[in-house]
C-alpha atoms as a PDB file:
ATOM      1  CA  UNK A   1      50.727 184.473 135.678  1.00  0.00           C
ATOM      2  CA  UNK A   2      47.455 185.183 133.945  1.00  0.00           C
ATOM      3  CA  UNK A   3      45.610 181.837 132.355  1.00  0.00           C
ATOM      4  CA  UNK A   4      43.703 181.478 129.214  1.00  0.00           C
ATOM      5  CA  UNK A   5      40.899 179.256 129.985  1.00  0.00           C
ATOM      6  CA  UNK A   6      38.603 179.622 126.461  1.00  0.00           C
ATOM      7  CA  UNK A   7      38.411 181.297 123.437  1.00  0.00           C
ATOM      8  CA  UNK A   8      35.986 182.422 121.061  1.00  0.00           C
ATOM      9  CA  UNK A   9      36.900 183.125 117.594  1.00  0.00           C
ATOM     10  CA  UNK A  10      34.337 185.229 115.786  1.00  0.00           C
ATOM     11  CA  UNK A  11      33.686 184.918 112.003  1.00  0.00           C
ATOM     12  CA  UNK A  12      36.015 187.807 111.055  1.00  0.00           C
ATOM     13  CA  UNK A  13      38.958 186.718 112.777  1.00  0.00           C
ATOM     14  CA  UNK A  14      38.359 188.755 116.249  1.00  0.00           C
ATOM     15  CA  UNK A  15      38.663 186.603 119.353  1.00  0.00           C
ATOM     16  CA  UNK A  16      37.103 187.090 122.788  1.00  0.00           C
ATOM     17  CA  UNK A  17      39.577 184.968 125.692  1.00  0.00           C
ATOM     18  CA  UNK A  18      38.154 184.296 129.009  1.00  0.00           C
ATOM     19  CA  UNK A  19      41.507 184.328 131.091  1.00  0.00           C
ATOM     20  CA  UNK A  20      42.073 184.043 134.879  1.00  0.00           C
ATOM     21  CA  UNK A  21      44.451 186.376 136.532  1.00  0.00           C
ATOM     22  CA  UNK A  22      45.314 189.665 137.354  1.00  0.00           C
ATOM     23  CA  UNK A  23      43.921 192.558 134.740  1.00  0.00           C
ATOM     24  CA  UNK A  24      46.994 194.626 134.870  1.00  0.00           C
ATOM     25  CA  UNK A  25      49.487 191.883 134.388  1.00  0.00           C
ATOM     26  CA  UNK A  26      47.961 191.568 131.033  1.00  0.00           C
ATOM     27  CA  UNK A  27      49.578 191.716 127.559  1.00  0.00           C
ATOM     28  CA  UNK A  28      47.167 193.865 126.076  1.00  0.00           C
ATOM     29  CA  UNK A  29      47.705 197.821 124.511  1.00  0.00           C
ATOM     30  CA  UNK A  30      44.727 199.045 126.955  1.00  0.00           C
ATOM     31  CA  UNK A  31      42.576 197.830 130.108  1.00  0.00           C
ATOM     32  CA  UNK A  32      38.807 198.909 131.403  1.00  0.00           C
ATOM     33  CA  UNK A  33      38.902 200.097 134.032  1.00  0.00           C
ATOM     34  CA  UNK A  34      35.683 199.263 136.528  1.00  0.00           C
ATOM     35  CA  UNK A  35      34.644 202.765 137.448  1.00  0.00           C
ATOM     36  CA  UNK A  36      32.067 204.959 139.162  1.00  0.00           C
ATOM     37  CA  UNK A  37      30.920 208.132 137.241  1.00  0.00           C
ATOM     38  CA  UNK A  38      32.833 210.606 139.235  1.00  0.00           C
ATOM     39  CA  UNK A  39      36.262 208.495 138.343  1.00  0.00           C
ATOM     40  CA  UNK A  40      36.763 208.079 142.007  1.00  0.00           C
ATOM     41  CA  UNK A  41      39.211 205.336 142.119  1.00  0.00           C
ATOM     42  CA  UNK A  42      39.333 204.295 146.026  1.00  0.00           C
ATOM     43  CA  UNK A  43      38.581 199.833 146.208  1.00  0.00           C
ATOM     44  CA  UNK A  44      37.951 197.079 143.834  1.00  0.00           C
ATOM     45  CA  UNK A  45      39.658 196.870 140.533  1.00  0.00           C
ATOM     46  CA  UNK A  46      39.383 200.756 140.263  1.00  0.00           C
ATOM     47  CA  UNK A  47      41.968 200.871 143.366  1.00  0.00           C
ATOM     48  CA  UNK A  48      44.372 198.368 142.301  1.00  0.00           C
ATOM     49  CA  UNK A  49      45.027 200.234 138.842  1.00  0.00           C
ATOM     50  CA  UNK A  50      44.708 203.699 140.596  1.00  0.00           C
ATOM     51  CA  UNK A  51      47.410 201.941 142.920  1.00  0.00           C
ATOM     52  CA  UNK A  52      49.611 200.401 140.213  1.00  0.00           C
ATOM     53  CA  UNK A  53      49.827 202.936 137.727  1.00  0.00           C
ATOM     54  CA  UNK A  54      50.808 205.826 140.153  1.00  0.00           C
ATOM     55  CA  UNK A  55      49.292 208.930 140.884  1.00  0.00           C
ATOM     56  CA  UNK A  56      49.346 209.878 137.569  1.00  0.00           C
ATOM     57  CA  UNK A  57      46.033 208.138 136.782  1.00  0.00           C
ATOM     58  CA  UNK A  58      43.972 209.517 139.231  1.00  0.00           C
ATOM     59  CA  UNK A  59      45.101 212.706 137.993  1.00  0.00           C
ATOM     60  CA  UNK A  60      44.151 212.360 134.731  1.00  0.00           C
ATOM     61  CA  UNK A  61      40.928 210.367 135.543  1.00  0.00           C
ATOM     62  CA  UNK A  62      39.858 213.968 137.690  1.00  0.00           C
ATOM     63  CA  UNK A  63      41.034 216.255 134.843  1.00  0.00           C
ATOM     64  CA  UNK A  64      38.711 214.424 132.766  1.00  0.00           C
ATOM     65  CA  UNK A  65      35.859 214.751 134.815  1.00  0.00           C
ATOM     66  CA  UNK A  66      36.883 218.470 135.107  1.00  0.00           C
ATOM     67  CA  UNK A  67      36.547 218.791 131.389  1.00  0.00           C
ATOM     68  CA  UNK A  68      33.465 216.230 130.558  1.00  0.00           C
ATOM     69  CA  UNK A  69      31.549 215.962 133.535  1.00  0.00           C
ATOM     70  CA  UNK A  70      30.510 212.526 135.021  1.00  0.00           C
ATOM     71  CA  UNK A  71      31.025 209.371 133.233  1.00  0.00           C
ATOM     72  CA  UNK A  72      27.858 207.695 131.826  1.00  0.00           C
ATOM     73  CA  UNK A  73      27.169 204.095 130.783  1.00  0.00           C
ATOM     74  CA  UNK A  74      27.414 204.754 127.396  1.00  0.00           C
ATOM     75  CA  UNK A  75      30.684 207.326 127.040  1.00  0.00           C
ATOM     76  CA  UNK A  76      33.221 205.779 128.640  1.00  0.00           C
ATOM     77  CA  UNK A  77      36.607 208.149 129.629  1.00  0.00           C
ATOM     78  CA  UNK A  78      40.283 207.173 128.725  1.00  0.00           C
ATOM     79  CA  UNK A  79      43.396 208.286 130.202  1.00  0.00           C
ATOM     80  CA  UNK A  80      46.837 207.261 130.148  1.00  0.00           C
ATOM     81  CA  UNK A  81      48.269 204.372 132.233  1.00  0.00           C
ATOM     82  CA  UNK A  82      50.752 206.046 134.062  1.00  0.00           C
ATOM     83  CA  UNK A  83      53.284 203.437 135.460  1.00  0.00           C
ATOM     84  CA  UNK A  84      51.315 200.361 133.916  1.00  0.00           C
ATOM     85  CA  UNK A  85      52.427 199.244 130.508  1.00  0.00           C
ATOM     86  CA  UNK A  86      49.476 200.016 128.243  1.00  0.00           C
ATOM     87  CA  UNK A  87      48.697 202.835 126.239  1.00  0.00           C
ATOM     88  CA  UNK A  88      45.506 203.713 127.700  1.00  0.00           C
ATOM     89  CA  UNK A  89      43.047 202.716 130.809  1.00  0.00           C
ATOM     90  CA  UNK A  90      39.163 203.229 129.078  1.00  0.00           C
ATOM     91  CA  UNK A  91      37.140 204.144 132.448  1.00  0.00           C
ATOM     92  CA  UNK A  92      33.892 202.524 132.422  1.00  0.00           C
ATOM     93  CA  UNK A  93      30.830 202.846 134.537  1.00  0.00           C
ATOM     94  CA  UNK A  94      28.751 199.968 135.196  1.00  0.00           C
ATOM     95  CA  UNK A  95      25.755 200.068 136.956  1.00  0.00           C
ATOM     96  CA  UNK A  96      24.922 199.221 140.747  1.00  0.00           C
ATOM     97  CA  UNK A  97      21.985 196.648 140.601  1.00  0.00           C
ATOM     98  CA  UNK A  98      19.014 197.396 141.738  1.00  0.00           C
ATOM     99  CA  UNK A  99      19.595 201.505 140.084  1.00  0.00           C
ATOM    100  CA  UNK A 100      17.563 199.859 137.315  1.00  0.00           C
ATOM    101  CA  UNK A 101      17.719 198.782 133.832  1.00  0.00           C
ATOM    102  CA  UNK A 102      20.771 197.137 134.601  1.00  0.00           C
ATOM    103  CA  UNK A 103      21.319 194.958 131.916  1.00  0.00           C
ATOM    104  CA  UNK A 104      20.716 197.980 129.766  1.00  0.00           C
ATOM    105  CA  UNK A 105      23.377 199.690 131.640  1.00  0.00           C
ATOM    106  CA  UNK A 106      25.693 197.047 131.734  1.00  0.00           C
ATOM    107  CA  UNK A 107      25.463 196.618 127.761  1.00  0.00           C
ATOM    108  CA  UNK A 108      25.859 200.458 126.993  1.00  0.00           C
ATOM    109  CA  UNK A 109      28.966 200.485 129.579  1.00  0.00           C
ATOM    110  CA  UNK A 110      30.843 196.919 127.883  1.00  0.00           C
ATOM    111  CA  UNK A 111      29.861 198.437 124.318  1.00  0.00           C
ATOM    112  CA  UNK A 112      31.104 201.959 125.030  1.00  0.00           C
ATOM    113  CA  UNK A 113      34.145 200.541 125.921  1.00  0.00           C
ATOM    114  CA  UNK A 114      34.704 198.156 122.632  1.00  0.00           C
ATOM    115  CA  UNK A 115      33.642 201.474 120.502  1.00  0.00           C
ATOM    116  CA  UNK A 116      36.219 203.690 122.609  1.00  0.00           C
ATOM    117  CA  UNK A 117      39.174 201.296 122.313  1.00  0.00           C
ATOM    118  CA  UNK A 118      38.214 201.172 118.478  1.00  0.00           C
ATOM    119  CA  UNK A 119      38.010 204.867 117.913  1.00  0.00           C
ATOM    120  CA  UNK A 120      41.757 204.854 120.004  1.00  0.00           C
ATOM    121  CA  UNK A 121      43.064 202.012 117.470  1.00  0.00           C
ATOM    122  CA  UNK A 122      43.247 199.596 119.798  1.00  0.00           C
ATOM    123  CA  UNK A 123      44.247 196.082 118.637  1.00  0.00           C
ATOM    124  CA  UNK A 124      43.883 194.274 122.248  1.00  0.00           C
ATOM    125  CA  UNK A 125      42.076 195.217 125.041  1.00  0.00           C
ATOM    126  CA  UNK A 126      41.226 193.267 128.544  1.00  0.00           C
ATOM    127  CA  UNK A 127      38.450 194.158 130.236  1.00  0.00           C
ATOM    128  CA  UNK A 128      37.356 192.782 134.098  1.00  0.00           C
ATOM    129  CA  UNK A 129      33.478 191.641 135.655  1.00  0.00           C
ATOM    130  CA  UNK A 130      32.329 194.781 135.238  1.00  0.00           C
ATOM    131  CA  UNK A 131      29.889 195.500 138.274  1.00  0.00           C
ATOM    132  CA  UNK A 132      29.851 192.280 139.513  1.00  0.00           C
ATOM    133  CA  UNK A 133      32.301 193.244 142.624  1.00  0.00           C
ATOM    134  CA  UNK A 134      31.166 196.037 145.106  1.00  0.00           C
ATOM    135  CA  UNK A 135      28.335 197.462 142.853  1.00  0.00           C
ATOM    136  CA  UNK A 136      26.409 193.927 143.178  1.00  0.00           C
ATOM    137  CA  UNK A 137      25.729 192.845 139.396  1.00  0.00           C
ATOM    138  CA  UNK A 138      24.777 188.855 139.700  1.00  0.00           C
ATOM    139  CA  UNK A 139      27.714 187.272 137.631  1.00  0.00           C
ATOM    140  CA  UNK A 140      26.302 184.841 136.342  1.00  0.00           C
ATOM    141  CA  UNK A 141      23.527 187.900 134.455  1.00  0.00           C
ATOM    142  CA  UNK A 142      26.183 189.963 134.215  1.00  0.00           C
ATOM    143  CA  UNK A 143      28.296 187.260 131.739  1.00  0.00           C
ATOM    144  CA  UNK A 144      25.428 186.574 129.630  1.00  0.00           C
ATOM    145  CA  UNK A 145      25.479 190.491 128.709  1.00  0.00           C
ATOM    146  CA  UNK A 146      28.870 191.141 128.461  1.00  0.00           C
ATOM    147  CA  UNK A 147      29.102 187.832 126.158  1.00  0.00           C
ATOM    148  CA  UNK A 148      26.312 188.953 124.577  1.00  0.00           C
ATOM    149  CA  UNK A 149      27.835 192.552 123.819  1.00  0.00           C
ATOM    150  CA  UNK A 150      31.245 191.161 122.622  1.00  0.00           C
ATOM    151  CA  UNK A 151      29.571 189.345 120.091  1.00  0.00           C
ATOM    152  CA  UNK A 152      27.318 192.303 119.105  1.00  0.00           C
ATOM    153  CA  UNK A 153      30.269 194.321 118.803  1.00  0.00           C
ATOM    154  CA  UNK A 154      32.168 192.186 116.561  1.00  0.00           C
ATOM    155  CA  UNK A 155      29.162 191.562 114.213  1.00  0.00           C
ATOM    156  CA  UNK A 156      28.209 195.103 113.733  1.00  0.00           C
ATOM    157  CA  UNK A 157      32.115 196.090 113.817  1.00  0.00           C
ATOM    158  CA  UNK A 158      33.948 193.321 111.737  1.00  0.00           C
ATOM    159  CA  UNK A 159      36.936 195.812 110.184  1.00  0.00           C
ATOM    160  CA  UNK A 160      37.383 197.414 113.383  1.00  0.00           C
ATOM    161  CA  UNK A 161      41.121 197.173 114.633  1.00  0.00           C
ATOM    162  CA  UNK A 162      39.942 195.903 117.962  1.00  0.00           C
ATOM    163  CA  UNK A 163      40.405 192.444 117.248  1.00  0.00           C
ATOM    164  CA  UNK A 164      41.220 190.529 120.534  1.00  0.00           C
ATOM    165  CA  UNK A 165      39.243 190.967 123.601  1.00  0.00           C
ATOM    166  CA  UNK A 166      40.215 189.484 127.220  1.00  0.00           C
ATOM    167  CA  UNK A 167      37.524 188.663 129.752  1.00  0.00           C
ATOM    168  CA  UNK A 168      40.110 188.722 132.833  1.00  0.00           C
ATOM    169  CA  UNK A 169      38.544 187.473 136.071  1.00  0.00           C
ATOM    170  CA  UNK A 170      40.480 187.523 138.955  1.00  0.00           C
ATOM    171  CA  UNK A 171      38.850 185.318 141.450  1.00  0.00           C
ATOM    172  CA  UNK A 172      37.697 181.780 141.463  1.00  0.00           C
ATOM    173  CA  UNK A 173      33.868 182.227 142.268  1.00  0.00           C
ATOM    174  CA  UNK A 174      34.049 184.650 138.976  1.00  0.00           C
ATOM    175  CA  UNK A 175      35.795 182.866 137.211  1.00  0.00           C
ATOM    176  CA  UNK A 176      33.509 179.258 137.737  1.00  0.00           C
ATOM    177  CA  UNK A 177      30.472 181.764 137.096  1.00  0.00           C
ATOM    178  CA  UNK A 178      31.501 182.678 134.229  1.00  0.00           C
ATOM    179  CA  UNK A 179      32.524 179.663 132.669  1.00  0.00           C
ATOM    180  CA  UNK A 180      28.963 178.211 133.173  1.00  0.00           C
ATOM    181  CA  UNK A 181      27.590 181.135 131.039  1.00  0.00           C
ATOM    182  CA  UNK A 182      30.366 180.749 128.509  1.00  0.00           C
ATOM    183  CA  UNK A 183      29.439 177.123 127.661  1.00  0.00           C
ATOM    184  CA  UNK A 184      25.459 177.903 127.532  1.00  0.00           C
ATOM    185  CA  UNK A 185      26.774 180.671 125.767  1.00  0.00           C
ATOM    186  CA  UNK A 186      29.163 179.215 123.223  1.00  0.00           C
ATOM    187  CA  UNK A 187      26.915 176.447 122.409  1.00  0.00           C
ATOM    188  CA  UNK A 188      24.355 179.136 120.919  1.00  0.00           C
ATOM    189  CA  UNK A 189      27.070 180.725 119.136  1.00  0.00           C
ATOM    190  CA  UNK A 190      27.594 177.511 117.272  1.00  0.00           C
ATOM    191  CA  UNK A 191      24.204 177.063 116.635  1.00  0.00           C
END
Protein backbone atom coordinates (compact mmCIF):
# COMPACT_ATOMS: atom_id res chain seq x y z
CA UNK A 1 0.00 0.00 0.00
CA UNK A 2 1.43 3.26 -1.24
CA UNK A 3 2.03 6.09 1.73
CA UNK A 4 1.56 9.75 1.60
CA UNK A 5 4.33 11.18 3.52
CA UNK A 6 3.90 15.28 2.61
CA UNK A 7 2.08 17.52 0.69
CA UNK A 8 2.43 20.70 -0.90
CA UNK A 9 -0.49 22.73 -1.76
CA UNK A 10 0.28 25.42 -4.29
CA UNK A 11 -1.56 28.80 -4.36
CA UNK A 12 -4.11 27.71 -7.01
CA UNK A 13 -5.27 24.71 -5.44
CA UNK A 14 -2.72 22.11 -7.26
CA UNK A 15 -0.92 19.81 -4.85
CA UNK A 16 2.42 18.03 -5.25
CA UNK A 17 2.41 14.55 -2.62
CA UNK A 18 5.63 12.94 -1.87
CA UNK A 19 4.32 9.25 -1.33
CA UNK A 20 6.26 6.01 -0.69
CA UNK A 21 5.33 2.94 -2.58
CA UNK A 22 5.02 1.32 -5.67
CA UNK A 23 4.34 3.81 -8.90
CA UNK A 24 1.93 1.54 -10.56
CA UNK A 25 -0.19 0.75 -7.58
CA UNK A 26 -1.08 4.34 -7.72
CA UNK A 27 -4.52 6.02 -7.94
CA UNK A 28 -3.67 8.36 -10.48
CA UNK A 29 -5.25 8.70 -14.45
CA UNK A 30 -1.46 8.47 -15.83
CA UNK A 31 2.24 7.51 -14.64
CA UNK A 32 5.94 8.68 -16.07
CA UNK A 33 7.45 6.42 -17.03
CA UNK A 34 11.56 6.58 -16.40
CA UNK A 35 12.78 6.02 -19.92
CA UNK A 36 15.76 5.98 -22.27
CA UNK A 37 15.30 7.74 -25.70
CA UNK A 38 14.95 4.68 -27.76
CA UNK A 39 11.82 3.55 -25.32
CA UNK A 40 13.74 0.45 -24.56
CA UNK A 41 12.03 -0.77 -21.54
CA UNK A 42 14.43 -3.73 -20.19
CA UNK A 43 15.33 -2.80 -15.86
CA UNK A 44 14.47 -0.19 -13.39
CA UNK A 45 11.08 1.35 -13.23
CA UNK A 46 10.95 1.20 -17.13
CA UNK A 47 10.87 -2.82 -16.69
CA UNK A 48 8.45 -3.13 -14.01
CA UNK A 49 5.69 -1.10 -16.04
CA UNK A 50 6.87 -2.74 -19.37
CA UNK A 51 6.30 -5.97 -17.12
CA UNK A 52 2.97 -5.01 -15.54
CA UNK A 53 1.13 -3.56 -18.22
CA UNK A 54 1.75 -6.44 -20.77
CA UNK A 55 3.24 -6.50 -23.97
CA UNK A 56 1.08 -4.09 -25.16
CA UNK A 57 3.25 -1.20 -23.90
CA UNK A 58 6.32 -2.03 -25.33
CA UNK A 59 4.52 -2.20 -28.44
CA UNK A 60 3.23 0.97 -28.47
CA UNK A 61 6.34 2.59 -26.83
CA UNK A 62 8.35 1.09 -30.35
CA UNK A 63 5.55 2.27 -32.69
CA UNK A 64 6.14 5.56 -31.32
CA UNK A 65 9.63 5.68 -31.84
CA UNK A 66 8.85 4.31 -35.37
CA UNK A 67 6.77 7.36 -36.02
CA UNK A 68 8.76 10.26 -33.92
CA UNK A 69 12.13 9.16 -33.66
CA UNK A 70 14.03 9.12 -30.27
CA UNK A 71 12.66 10.62 -27.22
CA UNK A 72 14.32 13.89 -26.06
CA UNK A 73 14.37 15.62 -22.66
CA UNK A 74 12.03 18.00 -23.55
CA UNK A 75 9.14 15.92 -25.72
CA UNK A 76 8.24 13.32 -23.76
CA UNK A 77 6.11 10.15 -25.62
CA UNK A 78 2.73 8.72 -24.27
CA UNK A 79 1.18 5.51 -24.88
CA UNK A 80 -1.49 3.57 -23.45
CA UNK A 81 -1.16 1.46 -20.26
CA UNK A 82 -2.03 -1.71 -21.47
CA UNK A 83 -3.01 -4.00 -18.47
CA UNK A 84 -2.30 -1.17 -15.79
CA UNK A 85 -5.24 0.95 -14.81
CA UNK A 86 -4.40 4.41 -16.11
CA UNK A 87 -5.18 6.06 -19.15
CA UNK A 88 -1.82 6.77 -20.30
CA UNK A 89 2.09 6.01 -19.37
CA UNK A 90 4.00 9.68 -20.48
CA UNK A 91 7.65 8.18 -21.37
CA UNK A 92 10.23 10.42 -20.16
CA UNK A 93 13.93 10.62 -20.69
CA UNK A 94 16.09 11.78 -18.04
CA UNK A 95 19.52 12.25 -18.37
CA UNK A 96 22.58 9.93 -17.34
CA UNK A 97 24.90 12.21 -15.16
CA UNK A 98 27.89 13.05 -16.17
CA UNK A 99 26.21 13.41 -20.30
CA UNK A 100 26.13 17.04 -19.13
CA UNK A 101 23.88 19.79 -18.32
CA UNK A 102 22.06 17.54 -16.26
CA UNK A 103 20.06 19.59 -14.24
CA UNK A 104 19.04 21.21 -17.48
CA UNK A 105 18.06 17.89 -18.70
CA UNK A 106 16.44 16.75 -15.79
CA UNK A 107 14.16 20.03 -15.71
CA UNK A 108 13.19 19.86 -19.52
CA UNK A 109 12.39 15.94 -18.97
CA UNK A 110 10.03 16.59 -15.34
CA UNK A 111 8.49 19.75 -17.24
CA UNK A 112 7.81 17.95 -20.52
CA UNK A 113 6.06 15.58 -18.68
CA UNK A 114 3.68 18.12 -16.50
CA UNK A 115 3.02 19.97 -20.08
CA UNK A 116 2.23 16.44 -21.80
CA UNK A 117 -0.15 15.18 -19.09
CA UNK A 118 -1.79 18.77 -19.39
CA UNK A 119 -2.16 18.83 -23.11
CA UNK A 120 -3.77 14.90 -22.48
CA UNK A 121 -6.24 16.45 -19.71
CA UNK A 122 -4.81 14.86 -17.11
CA UNK A 123 -6.16 15.63 -13.60
CA UNK A 124 -3.53 13.30 -11.58
CA UNK A 125 -0.42 12.11 -12.51
CA UNK A 126 2.53 10.18 -10.41
CA UNK A 127 5.71 10.46 -11.50
CA UNK A 128 9.04 8.32 -9.97
CA UNK A 129 13.08 9.65 -9.19
CA UNK A 130 13.57 10.26 -12.47
CA UNK A 131 17.34 9.30 -13.24
CA UNK A 132 18.29 8.81 -9.96
CA UNK A 133 18.29 4.75 -10.38
CA UNK A 134 20.59 3.14 -13.09
CA UNK A 135 21.32 6.44 -15.02
CA UNK A 136 23.19 7.85 -11.73
CA UNK A 137 21.40 11.36 -11.03
CA UNK A 138 22.52 12.25 -7.18
CA UNK A 139 19.01 12.27 -5.42
CA UNK A 140 19.42 14.47 -3.28
CA UNK A 141 20.26 17.22 -6.79
CA UNK A 142 17.94 15.49 -8.53
CA UNK A 143 14.87 16.48 -5.79
CA UNK A 144 15.82 19.98 -5.63
CA UNK A 145 15.02 20.13 -9.57
CA UNK A 146 12.19 18.14 -9.82
CA UNK A 147 10.73 20.24 -6.70
CA UNK A 148 11.86 23.03 -8.27
CA UNK A 149 10.03 22.19 -11.70
CA UNK A 150 6.69 21.21 -10.01
CA UNK A 151 6.49 24.45 -8.61
CA UNK A 152 7.49 26.20 -11.89
CA UNK A 153 4.91 24.34 -13.55
CA UNK A 154 2.13 25.21 -11.38
CA UNK A 155 3.03 28.96 -11.31
CA UNK A 156 3.31 29.44 -14.97
CA UNK A 157 0.28 26.83 -15.46
CA UNK A 158 -2.33 27.70 -12.66
CA UNK A 159 -5.74 26.72 -14.88
CA UNK A 160 -4.16 23.75 -16.17
CA UNK A 161 -6.28 20.51 -15.38
CA UNK A 162 -3.22 18.82 -14.00
CA UNK A 163 -3.86 19.57 -10.58
CA UNK A 164 -2.35 16.78 -8.33
CA UNK A 165 1.08 15.55 -8.76
CA UNK A 166 2.66 12.35 -6.90
CA UNK A 167 6.38 12.15 -6.21
CA UNK A 168 6.29 8.16 -5.72
CA UNK A 169 9.59 6.78 -4.42
CA UNK A 170 9.89 3.35 -4.01
CA UNK A 171 12.82 2.71 -1.83
CA UNK A 172 13.89 3.90 1.53
CA UNK A 173 17.36 5.57 0.69
CA UNK A 174 15.04 7.68 -1.95
CA UNK A 175 12.66 8.22 -0.11
CA UNK A 176 14.94 9.71 3.23
CA UNK A 177 16.79 11.74 0.33
CA UNK A 178 14.15 13.20 -0.68
CA UNK A 179 12.51 14.20 2.31
CA UNK A 180 15.67 16.20 3.35
CA UNK A 181 15.27 18.30 0.13
CA UNK A 182 11.54 18.61 0.65
CA UNK A 183 11.90 20.33 4.06
CA UNK A 184 14.88 22.77 2.79
CA UNK A 185 12.63 22.96 0.08
CA UNK A 186 9.24 23.66 1.61
CA UNK A 187 10.61 26.05 4.01
CA UNK A 188 11.55 28.42 0.92
CA UNK A 189 8.24 27.91 -0.46
CA UNK A 190 6.82 29.48 2.64
CA UNK A 191 9.08 32.12 2.62
Amino acid sequence: MNTVLKTHPFPAGQKLEIVEGDLTQEPVEAIVNAANSHLLHGGGVAGVIARRGGPRVQEESLAWVRQHGPVTHAEPAFTGAGNLPFRYIIHAVGPVWGEGDEDTSLASAVTGSLVLANRLGVHSLAMPAISTGIFGFPRQRAARVIYTSIASFFASEPASTLDQVRLTLYDPRSVEEFLIIYEEWERVQSQ
